[in-house]
PDB file of N, CA and C in Angstrom:
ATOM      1  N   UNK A   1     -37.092  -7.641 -29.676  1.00  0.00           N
ATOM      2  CA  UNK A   1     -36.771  -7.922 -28.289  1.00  0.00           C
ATOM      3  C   UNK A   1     -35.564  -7.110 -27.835  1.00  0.00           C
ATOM      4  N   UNK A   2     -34.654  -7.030 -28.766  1.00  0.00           N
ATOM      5  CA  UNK A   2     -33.336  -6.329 -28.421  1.00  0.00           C
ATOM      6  C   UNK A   2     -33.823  -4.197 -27.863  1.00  0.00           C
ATOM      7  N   UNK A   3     -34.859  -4.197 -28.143  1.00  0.00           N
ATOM      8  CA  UNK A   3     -35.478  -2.441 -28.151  1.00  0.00           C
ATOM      9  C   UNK A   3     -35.930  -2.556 -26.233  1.00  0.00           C
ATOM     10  N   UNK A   4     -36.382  -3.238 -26.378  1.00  0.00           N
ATOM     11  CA  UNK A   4     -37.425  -3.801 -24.602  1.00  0.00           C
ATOM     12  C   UNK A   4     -36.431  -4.084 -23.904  1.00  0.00           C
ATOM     13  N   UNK A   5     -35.022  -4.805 -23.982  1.00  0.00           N
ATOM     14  CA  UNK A   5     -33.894  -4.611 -23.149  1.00  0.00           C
ATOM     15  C   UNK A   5     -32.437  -4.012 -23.054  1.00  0.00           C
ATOM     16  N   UNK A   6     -33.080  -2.530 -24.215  1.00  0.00           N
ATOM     17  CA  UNK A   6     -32.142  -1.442 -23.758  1.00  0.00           C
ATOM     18  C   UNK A   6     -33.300  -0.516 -22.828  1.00  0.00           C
ATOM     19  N   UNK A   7     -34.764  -0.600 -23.274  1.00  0.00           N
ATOM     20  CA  UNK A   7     -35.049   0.251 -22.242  1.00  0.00           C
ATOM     21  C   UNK A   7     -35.221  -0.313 -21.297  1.00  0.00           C
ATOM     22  N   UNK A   8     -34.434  -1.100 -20.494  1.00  0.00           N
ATOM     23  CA  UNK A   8     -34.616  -1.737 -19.167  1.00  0.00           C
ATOM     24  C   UNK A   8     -33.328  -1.476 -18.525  1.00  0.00           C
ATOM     25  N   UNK A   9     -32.251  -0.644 -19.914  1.00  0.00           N
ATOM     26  CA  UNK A   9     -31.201  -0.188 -18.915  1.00  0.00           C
ATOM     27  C   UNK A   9     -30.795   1.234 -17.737  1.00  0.00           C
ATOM     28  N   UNK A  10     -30.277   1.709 -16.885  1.00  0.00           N
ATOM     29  CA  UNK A  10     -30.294   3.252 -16.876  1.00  0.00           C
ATOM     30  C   UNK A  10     -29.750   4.569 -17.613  1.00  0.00           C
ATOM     31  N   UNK A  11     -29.187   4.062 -18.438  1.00  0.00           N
ATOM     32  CA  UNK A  11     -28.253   5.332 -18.999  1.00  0.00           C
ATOM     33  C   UNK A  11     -30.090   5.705 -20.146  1.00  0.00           C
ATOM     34  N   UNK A  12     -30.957   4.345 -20.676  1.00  0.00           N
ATOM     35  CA  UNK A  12     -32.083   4.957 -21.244  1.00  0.00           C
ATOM     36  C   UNK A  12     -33.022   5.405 -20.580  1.00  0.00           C
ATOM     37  N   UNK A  13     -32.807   5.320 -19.197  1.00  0.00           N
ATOM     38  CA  UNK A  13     -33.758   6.031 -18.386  1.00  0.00           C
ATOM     39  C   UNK A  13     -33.226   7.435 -18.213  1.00  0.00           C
ATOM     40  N   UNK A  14     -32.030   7.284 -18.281  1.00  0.00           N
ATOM     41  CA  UNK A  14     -31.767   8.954 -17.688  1.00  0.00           C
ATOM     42  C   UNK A  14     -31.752  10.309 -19.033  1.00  0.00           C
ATOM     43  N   UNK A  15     -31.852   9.730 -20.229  1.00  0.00           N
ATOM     44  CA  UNK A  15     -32.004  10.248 -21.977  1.00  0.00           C
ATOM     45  C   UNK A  15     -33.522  10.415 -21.787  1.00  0.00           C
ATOM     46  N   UNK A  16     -34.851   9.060 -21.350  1.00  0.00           N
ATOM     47  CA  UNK A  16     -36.033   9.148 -21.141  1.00  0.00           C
ATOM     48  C   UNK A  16     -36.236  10.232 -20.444  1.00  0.00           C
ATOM     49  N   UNK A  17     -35.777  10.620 -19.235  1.00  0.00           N
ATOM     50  CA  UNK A  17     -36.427  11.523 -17.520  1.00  0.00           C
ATOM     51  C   UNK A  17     -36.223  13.312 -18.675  1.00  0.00           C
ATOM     52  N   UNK A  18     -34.524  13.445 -19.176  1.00  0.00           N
ATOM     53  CA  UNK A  18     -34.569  14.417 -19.825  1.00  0.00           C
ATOM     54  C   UNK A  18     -35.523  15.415 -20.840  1.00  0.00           C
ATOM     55  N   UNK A  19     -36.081  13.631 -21.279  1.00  0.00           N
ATOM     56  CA  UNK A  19     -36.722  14.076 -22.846  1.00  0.00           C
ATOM     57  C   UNK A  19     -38.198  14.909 -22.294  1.00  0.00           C
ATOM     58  N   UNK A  20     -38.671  14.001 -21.281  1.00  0.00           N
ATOM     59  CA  UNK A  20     -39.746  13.956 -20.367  1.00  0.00           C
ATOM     60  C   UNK A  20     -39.764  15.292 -20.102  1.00  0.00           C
ATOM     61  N   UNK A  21     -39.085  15.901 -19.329  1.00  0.00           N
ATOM     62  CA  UNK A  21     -38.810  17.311 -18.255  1.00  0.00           C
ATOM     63  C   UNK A  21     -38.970  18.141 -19.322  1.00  0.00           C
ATOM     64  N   UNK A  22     -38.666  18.170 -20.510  1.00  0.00           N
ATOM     65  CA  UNK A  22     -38.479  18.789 -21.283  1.00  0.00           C
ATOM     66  C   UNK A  22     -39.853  19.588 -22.235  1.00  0.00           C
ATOM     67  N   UNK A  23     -40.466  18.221 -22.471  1.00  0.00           N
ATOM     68  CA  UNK A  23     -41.684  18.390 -23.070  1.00  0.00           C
ATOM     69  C   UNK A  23     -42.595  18.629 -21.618  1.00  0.00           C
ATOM     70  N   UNK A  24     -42.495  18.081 -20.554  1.00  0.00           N
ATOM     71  CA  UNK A  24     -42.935  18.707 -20.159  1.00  0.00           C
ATOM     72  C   UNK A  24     -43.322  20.380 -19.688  1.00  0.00           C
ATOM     73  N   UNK A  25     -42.191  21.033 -19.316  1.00  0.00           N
ATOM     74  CA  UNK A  25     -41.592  22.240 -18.986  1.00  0.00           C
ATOM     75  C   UNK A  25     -42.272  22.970 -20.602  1.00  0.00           C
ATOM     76  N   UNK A  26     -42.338  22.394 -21.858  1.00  0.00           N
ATOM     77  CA  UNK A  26     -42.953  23.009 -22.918  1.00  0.00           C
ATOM     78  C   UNK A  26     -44.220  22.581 -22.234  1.00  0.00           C
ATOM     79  N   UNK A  27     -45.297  22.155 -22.289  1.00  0.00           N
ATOM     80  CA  UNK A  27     -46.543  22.170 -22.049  1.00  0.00           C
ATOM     81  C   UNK A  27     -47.138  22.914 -20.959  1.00  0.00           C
ATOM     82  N   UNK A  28     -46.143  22.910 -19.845  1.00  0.00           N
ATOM     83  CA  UNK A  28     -46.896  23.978 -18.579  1.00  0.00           C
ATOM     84  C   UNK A  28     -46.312  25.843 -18.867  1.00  0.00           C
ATOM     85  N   UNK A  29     -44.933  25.852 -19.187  1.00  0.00           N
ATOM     86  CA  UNK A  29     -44.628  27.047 -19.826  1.00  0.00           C
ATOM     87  C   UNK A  29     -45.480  27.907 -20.896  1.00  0.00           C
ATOM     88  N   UNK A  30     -45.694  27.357 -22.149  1.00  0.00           N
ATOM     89  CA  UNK A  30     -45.920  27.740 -23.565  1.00  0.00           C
ATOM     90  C   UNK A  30     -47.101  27.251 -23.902  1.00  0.00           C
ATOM     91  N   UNK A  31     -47.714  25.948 -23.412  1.00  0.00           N
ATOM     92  CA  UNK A  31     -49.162  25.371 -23.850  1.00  0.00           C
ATOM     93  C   UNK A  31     -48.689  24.285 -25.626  1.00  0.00           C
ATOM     94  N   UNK A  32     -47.824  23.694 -25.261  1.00  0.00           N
ATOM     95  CA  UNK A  32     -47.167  22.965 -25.848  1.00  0.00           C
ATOM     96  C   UNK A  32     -48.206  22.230 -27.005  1.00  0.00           C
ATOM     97  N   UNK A  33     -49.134  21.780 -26.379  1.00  0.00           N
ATOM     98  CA  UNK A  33     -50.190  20.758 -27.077  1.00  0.00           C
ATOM     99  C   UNK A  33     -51.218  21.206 -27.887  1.00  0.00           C
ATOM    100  N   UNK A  34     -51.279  22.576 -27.605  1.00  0.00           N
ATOM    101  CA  UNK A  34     -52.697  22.995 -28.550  1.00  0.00           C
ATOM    102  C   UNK A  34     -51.691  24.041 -29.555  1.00  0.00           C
ATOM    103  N   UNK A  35     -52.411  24.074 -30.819  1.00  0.00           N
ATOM    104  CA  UNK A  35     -52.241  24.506 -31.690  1.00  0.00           C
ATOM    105  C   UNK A  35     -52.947  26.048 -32.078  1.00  0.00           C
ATOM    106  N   UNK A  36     -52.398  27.618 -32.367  1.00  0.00           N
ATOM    107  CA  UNK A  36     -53.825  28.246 -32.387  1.00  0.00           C
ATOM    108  C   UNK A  36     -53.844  28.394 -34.076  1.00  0.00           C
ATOM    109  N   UNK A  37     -53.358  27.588 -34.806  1.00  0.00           N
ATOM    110  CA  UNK A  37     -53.747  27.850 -36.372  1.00  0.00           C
ATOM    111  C   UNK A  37     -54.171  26.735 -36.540  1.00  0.00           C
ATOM    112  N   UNK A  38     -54.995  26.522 -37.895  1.00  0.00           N
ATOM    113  CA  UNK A  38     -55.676  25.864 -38.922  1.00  0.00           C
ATOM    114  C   UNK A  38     -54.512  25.961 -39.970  1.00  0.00           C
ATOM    115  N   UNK A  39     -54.124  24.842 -40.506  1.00  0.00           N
ATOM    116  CA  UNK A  39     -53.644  24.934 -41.536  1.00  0.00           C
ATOM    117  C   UNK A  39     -51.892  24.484 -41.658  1.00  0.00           C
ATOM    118  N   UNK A  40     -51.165  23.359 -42.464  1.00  0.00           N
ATOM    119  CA  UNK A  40     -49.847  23.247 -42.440  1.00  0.00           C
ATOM    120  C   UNK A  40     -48.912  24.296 -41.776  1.00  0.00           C
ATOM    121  N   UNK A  41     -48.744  25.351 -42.895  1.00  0.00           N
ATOM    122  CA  UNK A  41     -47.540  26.440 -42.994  1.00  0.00           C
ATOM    123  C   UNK A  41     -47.889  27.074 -41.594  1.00  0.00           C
ATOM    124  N   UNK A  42     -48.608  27.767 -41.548  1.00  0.00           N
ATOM    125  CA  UNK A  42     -49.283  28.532 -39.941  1.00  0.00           C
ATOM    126  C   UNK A  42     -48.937  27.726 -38.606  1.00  0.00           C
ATOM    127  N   UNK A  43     -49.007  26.130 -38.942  1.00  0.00           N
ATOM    128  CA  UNK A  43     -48.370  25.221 -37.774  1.00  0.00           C
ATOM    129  C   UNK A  43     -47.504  25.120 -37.492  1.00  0.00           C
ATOM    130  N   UNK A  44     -46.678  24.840 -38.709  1.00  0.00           N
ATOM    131  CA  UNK A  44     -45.030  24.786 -38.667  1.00  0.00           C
ATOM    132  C   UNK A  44     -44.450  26.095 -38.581  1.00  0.00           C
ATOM    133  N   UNK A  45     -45.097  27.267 -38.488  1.00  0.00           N
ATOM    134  CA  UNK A  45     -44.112  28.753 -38.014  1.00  0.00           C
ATOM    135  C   UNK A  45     -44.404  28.592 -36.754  1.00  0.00           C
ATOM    136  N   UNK A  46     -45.588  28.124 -36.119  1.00  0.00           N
ATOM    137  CA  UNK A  46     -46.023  28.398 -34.494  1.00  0.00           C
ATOM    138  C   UNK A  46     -44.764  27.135 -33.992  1.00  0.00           C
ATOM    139  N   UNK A  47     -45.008  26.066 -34.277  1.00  0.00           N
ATOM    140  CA  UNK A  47     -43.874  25.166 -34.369  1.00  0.00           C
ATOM    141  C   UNK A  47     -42.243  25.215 -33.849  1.00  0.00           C
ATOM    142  N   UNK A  48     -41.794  26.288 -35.232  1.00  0.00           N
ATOM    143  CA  UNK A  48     -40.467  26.923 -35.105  1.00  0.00           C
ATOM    144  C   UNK A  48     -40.496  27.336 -33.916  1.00  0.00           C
ATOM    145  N   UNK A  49     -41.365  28.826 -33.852  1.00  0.00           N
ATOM    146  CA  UNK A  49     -41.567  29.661 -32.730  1.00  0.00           C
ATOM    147  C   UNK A  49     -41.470  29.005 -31.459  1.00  0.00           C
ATOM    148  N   UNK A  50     -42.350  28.157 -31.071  1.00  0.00           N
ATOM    149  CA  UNK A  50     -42.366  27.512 -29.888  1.00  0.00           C
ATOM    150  C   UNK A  50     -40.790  26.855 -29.439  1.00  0.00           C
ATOM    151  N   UNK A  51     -40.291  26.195 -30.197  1.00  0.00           N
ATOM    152  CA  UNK A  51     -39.066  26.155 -29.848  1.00  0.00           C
ATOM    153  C   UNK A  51     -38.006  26.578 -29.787  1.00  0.00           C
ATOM    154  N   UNK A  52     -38.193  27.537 -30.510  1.00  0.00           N
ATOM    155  CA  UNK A  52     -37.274  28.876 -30.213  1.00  0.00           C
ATOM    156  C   UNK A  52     -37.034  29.157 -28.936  1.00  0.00           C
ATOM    157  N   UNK A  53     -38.473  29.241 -28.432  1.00  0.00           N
ATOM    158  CA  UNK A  53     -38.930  29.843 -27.017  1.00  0.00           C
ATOM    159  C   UNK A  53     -38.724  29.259 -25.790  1.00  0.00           C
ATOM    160  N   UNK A  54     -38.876  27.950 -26.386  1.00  0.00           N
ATOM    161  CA  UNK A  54     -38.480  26.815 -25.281  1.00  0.00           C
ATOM    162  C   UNK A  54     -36.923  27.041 -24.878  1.00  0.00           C
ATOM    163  N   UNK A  55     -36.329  27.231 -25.878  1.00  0.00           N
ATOM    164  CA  UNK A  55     -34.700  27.135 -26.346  1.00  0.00           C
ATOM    165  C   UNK A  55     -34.192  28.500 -25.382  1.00  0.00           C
ATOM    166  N   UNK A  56     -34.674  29.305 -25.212  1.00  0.00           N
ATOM    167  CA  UNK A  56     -34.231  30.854 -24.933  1.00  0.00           C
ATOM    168  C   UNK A  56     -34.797  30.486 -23.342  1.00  0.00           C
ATOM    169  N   UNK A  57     -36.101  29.919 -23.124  1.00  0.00           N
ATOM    170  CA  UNK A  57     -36.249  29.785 -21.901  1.00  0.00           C
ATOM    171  C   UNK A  57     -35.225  28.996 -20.922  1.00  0.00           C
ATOM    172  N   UNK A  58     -35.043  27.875 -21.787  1.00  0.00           N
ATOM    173  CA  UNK A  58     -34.327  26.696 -21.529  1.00  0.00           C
ATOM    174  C   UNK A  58     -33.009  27.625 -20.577  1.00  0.00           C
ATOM    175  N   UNK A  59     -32.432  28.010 -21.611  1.00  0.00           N
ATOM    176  CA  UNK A  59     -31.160  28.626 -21.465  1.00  0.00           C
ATOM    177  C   UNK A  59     -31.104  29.895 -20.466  1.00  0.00           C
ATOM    178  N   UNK A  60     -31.748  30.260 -20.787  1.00  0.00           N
ATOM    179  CA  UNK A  60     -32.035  31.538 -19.312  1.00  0.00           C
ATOM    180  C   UNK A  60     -31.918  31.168 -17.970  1.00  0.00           C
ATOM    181  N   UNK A  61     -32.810  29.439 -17.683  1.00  0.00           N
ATOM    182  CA  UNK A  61     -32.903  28.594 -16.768  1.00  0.00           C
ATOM    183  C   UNK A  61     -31.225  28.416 -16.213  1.00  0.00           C
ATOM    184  N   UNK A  62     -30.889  27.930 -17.406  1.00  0.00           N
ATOM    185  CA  UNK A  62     -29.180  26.858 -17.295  1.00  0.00           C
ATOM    186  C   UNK A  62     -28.216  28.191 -17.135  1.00  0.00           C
ATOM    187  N   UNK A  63     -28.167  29.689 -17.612  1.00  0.00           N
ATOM    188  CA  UNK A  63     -27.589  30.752 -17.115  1.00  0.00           C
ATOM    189  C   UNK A  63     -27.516  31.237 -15.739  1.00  0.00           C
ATOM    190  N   UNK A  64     -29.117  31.191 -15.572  1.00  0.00           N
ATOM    191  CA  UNK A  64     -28.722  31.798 -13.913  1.00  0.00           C
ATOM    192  C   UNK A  64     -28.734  30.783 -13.140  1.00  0.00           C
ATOM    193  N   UNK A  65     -28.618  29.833 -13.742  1.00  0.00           N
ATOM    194  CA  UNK A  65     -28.289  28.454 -12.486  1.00  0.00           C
ATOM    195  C   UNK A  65     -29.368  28.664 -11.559  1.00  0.00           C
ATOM    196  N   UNK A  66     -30.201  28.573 -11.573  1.00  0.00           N
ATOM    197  CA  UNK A  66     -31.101  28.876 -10.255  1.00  0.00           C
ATOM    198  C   UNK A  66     -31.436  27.106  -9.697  1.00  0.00           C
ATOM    199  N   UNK A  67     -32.260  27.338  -8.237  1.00  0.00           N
ATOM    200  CA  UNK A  67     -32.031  25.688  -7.999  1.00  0.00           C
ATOM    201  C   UNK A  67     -33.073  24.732  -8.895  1.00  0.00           C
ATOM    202  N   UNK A  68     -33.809  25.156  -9.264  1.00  0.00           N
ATOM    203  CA  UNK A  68     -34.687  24.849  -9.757  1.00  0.00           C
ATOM    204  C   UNK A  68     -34.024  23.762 -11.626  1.00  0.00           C
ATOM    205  N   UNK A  69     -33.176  24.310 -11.290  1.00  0.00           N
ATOM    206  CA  UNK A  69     -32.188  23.503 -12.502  1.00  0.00           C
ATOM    207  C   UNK A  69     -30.763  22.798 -12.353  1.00  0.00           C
ATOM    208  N   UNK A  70     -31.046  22.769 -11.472  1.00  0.00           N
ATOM    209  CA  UNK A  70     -29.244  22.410 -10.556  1.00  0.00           C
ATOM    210  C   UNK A  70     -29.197  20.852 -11.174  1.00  0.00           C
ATOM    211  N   UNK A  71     -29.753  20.320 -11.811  1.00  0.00           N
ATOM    212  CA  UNK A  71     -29.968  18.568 -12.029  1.00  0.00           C
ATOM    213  C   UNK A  71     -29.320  18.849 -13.339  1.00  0.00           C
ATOM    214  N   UNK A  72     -29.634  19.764 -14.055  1.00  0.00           N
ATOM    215  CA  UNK A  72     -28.725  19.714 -15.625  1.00  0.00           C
ATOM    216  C   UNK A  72     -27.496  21.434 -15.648  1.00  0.00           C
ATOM    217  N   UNK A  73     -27.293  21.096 -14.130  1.00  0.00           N
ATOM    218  CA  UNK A  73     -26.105  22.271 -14.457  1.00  0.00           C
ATOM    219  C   UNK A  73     -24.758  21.785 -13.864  1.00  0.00           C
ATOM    220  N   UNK A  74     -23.906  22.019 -15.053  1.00  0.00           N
ATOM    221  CA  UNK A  74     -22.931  21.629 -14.640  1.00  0.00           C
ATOM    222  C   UNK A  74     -22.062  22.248 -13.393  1.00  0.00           C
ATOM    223  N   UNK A  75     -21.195  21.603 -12.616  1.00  0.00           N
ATOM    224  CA  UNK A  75     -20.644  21.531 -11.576  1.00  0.00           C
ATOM    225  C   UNK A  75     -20.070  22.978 -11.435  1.00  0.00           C
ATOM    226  N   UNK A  76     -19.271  22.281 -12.921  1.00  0.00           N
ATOM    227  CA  UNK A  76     -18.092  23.673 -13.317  1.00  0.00           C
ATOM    228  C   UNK A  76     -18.625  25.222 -13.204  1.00  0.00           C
ATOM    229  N   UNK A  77     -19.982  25.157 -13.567  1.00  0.00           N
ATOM    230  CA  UNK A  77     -19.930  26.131 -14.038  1.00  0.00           C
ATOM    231  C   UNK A  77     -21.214  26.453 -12.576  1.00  0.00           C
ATOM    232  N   UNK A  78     -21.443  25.516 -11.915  1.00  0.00           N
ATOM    233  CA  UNK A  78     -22.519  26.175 -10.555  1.00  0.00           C
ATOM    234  C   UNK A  78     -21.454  26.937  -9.412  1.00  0.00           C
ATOM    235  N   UNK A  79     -20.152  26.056  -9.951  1.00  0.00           N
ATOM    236  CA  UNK A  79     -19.201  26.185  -8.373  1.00  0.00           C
ATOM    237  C   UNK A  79     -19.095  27.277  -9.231  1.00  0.00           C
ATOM    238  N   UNK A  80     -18.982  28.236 -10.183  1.00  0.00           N
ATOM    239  CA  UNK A  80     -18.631  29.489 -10.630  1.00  0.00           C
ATOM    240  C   UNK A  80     -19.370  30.135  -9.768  1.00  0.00           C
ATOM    241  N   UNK A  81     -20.738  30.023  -9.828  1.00  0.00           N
ATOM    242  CA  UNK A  81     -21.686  31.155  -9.379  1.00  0.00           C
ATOM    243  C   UNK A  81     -21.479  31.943  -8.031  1.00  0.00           C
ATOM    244  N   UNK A  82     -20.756  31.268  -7.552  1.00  0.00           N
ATOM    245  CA  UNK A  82     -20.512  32.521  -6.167  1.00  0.00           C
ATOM    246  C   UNK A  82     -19.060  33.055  -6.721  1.00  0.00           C
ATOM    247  N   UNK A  83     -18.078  32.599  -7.372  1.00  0.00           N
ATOM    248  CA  UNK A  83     -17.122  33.621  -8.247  1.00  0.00           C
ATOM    249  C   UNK A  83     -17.801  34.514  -8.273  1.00  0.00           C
ATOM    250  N   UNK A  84     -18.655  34.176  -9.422  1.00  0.00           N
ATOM    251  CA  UNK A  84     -19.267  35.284  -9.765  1.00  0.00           C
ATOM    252  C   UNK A  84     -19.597  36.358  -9.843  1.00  0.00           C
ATOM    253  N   UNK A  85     -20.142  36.117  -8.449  1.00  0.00           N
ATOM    254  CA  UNK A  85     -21.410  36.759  -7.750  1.00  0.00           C
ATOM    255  C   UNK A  85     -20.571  37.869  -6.914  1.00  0.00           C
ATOM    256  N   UNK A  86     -19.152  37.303  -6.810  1.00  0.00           N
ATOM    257  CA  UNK A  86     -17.731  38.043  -6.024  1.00  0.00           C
ATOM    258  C   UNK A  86     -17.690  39.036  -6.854  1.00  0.00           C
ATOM    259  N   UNK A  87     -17.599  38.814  -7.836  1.00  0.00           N
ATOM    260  CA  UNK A  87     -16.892  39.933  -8.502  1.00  0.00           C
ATOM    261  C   UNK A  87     -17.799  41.334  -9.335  1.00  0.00           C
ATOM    262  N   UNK A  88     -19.144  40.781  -9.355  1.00  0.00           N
ATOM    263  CA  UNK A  88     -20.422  41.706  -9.708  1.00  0.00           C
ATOM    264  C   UNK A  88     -20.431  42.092  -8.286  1.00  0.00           C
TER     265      UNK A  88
END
């Protein structure tokens, strides 16, 4: 019972929405859900790979700050972007 009324709090909704966006953004990006090997070892390198990819995408996202990510970018570093943008 104690599991059913932490997820009824918000701080586990807002860890949930993250986890969510996440796997999601892997499944429409990369094709998250299908597998193209047969076999353990062959899964777990596509595996690695995929999150690698996710990881590099991820971050490319959270670099150029674009709006499309403004929900997990920090303040500090959005109010930079017209610095920035001054000095390039």
């Amino acid at each position: 019972m104690q599991r059913r009324e932490q997820e009824d709090t918000q701080a586990f909704a807002q860890i949930y929405a993250k986890i969510e966006g996440t796997l999601s953004q892997g499944v429409r990006t990369i094709g998250l859900r299908r597998s193209r090997y047969v076999g353990e070892t062959k899964t777990h390198s596509q595996h690695i790979a995929t999150a690698a990819t996710l990881n590099v995408v991820r971050s490319m996202a959270w670099f150029s700050c674009s709006d499309s990510v403004l929900s997990f970018c920090s303040p500090l570093r959005c109010g930079l972007r017209g610095f920035a943008s001054s000095i390039f």
